[in-house]
N, C-alpha and C. Protein backbone atom coordinates (compact mmCIF):
# COMPACT_ATOMS: atom_id res chain seq x y z
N UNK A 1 -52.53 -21.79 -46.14
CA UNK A 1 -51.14 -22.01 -46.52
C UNK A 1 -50.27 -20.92 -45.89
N UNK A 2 -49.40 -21.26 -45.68
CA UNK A 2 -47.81 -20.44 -44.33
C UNK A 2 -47.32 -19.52 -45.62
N UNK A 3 -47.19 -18.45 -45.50
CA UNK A 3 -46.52 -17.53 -46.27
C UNK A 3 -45.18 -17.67 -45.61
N UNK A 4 -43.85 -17.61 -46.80
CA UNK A 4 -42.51 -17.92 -46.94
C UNK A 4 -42.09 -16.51 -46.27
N UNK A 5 -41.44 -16.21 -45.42
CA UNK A 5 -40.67 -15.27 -44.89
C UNK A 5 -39.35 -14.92 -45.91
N UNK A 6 -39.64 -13.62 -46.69
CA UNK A 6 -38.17 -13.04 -47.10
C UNK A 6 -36.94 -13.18 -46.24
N UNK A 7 -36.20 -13.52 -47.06
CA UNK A 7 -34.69 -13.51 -46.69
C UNK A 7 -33.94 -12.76 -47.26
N UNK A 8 -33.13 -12.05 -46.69
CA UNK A 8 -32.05 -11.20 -47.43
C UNK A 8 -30.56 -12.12 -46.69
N UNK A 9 -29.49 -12.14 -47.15
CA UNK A 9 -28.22 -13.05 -47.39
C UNK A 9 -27.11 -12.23 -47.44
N UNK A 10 -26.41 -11.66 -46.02
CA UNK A 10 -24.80 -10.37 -46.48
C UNK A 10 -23.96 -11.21 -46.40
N UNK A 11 -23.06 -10.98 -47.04
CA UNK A 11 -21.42 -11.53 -47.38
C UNK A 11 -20.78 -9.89 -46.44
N UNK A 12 -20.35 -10.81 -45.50
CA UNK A 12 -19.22 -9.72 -44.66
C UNK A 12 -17.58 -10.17 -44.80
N UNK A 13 -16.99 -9.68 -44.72
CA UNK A 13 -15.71 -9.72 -45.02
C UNK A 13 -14.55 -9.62 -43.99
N UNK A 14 -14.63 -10.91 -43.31
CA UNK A 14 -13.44 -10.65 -42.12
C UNK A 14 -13.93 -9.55 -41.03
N UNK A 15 -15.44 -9.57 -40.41
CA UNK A 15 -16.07 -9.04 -39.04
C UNK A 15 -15.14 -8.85 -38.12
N UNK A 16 -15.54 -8.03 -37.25
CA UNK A 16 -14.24 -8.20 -36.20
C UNK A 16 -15.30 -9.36 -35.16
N UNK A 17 -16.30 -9.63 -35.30
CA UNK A 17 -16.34 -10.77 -34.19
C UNK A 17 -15.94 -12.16 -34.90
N UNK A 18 -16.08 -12.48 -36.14
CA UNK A 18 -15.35 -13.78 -36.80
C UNK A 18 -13.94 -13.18 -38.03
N UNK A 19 -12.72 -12.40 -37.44
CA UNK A 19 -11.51 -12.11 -37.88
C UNK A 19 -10.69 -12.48 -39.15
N UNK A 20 -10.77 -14.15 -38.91
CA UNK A 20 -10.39 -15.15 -39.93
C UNK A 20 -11.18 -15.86 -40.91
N UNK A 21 -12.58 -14.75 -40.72
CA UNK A 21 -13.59 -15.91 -41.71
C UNK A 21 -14.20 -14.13 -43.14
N UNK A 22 -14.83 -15.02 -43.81
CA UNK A 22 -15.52 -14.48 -44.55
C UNK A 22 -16.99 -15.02 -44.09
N UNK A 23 -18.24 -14.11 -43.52
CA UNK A 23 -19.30 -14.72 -42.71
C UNK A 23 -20.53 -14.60 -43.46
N UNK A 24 -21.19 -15.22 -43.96
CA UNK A 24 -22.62 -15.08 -44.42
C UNK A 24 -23.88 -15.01 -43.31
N UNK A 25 -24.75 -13.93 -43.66
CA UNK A 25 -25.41 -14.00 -42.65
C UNK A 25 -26.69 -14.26 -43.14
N UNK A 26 -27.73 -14.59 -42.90
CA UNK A 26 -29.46 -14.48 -43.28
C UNK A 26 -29.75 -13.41 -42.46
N UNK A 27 -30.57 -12.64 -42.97
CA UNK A 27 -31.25 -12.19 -42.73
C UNK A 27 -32.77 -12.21 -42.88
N UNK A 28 -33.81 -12.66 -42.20
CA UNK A 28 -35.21 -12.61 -41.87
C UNK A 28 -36.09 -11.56 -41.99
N UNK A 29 -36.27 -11.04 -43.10
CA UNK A 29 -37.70 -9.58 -43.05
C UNK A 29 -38.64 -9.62 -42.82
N UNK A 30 -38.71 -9.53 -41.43
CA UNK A 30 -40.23 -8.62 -40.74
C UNK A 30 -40.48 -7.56 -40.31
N UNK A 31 -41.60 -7.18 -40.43
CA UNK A 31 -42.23 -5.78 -39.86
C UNK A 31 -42.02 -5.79 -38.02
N UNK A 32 -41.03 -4.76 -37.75
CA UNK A 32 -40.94 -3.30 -38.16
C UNK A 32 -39.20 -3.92 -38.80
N UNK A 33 -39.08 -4.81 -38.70
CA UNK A 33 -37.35 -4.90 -38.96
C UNK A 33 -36.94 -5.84 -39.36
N UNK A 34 -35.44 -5.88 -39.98
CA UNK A 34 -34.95 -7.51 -40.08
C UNK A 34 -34.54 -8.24 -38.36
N UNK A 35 -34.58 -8.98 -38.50
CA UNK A 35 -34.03 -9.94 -37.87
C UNK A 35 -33.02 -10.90 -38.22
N UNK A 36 -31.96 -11.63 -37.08
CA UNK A 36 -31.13 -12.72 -37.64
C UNK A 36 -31.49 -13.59 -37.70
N UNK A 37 -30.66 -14.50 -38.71
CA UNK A 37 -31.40 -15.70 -39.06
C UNK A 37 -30.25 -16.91 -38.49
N UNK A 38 -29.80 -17.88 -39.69
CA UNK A 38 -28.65 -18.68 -39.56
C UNK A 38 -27.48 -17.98 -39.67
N UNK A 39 -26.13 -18.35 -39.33
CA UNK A 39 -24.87 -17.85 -40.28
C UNK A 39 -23.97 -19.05 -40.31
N UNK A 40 -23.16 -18.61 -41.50
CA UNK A 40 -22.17 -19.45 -42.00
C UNK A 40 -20.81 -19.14 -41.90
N UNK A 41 -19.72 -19.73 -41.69
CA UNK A 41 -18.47 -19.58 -41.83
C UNK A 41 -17.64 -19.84 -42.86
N UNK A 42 -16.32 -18.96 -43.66
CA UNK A 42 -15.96 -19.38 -45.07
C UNK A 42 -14.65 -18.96 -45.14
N UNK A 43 -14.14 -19.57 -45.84
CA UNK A 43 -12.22 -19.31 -46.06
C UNK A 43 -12.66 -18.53 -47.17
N UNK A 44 -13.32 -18.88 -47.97
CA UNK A 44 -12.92 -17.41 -49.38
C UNK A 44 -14.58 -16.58 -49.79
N UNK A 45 -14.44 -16.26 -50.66
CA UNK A 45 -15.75 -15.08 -50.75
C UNK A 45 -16.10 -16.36 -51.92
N UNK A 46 -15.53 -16.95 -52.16
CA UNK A 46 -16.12 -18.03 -53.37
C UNK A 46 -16.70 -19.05 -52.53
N UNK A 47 -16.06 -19.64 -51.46
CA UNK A 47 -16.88 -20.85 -50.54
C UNK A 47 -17.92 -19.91 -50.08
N UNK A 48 -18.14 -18.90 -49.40
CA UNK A 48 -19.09 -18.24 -48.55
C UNK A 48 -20.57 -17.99 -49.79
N UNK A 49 -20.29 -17.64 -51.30
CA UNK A 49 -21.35 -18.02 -51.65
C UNK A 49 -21.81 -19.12 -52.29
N UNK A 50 -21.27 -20.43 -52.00
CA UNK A 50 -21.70 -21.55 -52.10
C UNK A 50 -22.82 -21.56 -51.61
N UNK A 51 -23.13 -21.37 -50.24
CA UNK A 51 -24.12 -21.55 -48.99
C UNK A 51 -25.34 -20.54 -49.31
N UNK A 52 -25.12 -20.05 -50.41
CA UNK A 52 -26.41 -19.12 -50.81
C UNK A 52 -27.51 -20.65 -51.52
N UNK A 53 -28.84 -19.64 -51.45
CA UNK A 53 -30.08 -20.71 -51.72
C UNK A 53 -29.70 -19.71 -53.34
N UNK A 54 -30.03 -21.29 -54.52
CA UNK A 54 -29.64 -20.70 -56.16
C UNK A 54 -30.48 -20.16 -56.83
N UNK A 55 -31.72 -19.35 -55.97
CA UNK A 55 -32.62 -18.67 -56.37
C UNK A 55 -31.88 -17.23 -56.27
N UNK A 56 -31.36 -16.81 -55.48
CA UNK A 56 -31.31 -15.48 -54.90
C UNK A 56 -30.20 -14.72 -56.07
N UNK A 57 -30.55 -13.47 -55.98
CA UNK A 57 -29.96 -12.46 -56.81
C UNK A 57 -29.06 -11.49 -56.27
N UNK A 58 -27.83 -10.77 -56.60
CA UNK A 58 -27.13 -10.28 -55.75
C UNK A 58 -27.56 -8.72 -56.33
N UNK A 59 -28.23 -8.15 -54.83
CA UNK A 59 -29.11 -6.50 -54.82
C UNK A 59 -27.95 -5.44 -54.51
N UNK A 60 -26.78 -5.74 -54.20
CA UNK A 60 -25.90 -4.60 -53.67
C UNK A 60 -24.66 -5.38 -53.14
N UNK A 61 -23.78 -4.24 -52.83
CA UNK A 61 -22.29 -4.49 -53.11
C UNK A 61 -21.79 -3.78 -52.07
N UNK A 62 -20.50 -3.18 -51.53
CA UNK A 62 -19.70 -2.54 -50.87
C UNK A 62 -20.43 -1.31 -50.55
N UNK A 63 -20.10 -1.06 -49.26
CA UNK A 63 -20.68 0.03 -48.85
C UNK A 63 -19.85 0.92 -47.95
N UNK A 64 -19.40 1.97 -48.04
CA UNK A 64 -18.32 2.55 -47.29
C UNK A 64 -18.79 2.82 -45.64
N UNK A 65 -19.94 2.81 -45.68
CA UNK A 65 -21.15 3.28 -44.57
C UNK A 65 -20.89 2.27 -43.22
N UNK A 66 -20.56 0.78 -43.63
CA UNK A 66 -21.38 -0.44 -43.29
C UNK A 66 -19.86 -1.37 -43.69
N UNK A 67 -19.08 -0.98 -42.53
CA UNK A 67 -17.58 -1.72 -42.48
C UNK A 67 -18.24 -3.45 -42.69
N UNK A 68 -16.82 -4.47 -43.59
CA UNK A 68 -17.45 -5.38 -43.68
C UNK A 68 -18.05 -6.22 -44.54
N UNK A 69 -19.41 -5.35 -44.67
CA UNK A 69 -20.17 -5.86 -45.96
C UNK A 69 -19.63 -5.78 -47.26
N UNK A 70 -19.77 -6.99 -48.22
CA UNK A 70 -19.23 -6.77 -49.65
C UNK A 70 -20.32 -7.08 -50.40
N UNK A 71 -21.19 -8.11 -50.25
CA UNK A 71 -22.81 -8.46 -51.34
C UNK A 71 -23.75 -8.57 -50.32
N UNK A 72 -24.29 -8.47 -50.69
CA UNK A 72 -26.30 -8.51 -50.08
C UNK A 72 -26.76 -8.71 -51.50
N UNK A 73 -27.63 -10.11 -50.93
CA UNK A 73 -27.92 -11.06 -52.20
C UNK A 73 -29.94 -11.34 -51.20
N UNK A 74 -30.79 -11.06 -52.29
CA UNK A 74 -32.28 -11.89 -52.22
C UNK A 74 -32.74 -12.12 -52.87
């Protein structure tokens, strides 16, 4: 049986490569690193986590470090 690849899920906030969007990204965890996965495009931070899978839990929030990001959800 195929073992399920972790996903981790950021809510970015108006990127400078998508300006006008709120962008969800997947993220893919493998050894040594993440990788990208799908992404999504969103008019509000409420549509953008629609597109989350309704298992996932939100692990972290704003980060002053890491322009952008507002949730990271797995």
């Amino acid at each position: 049986m195929e073992q399920e690849v972790p996903k981790q899920y950021v809510i970015y906030d108006h990127p400078q490569d998508h300006p006008n969007h709120f962008v969800v990204r997947e993220w893919l965890i493998f050894p040594p690193g993440p990788q990208p996965g799908d992404a999504w495009l969103a008019e509000t931070l409420e549509e953008a986590r629609t597109v989350l899978p309704p298992d996932v839990i939100q692990i972290g929030g704003t980060d002053p470090t890491v322009p952008h990001v507002i949730e990271v959800w797995m």
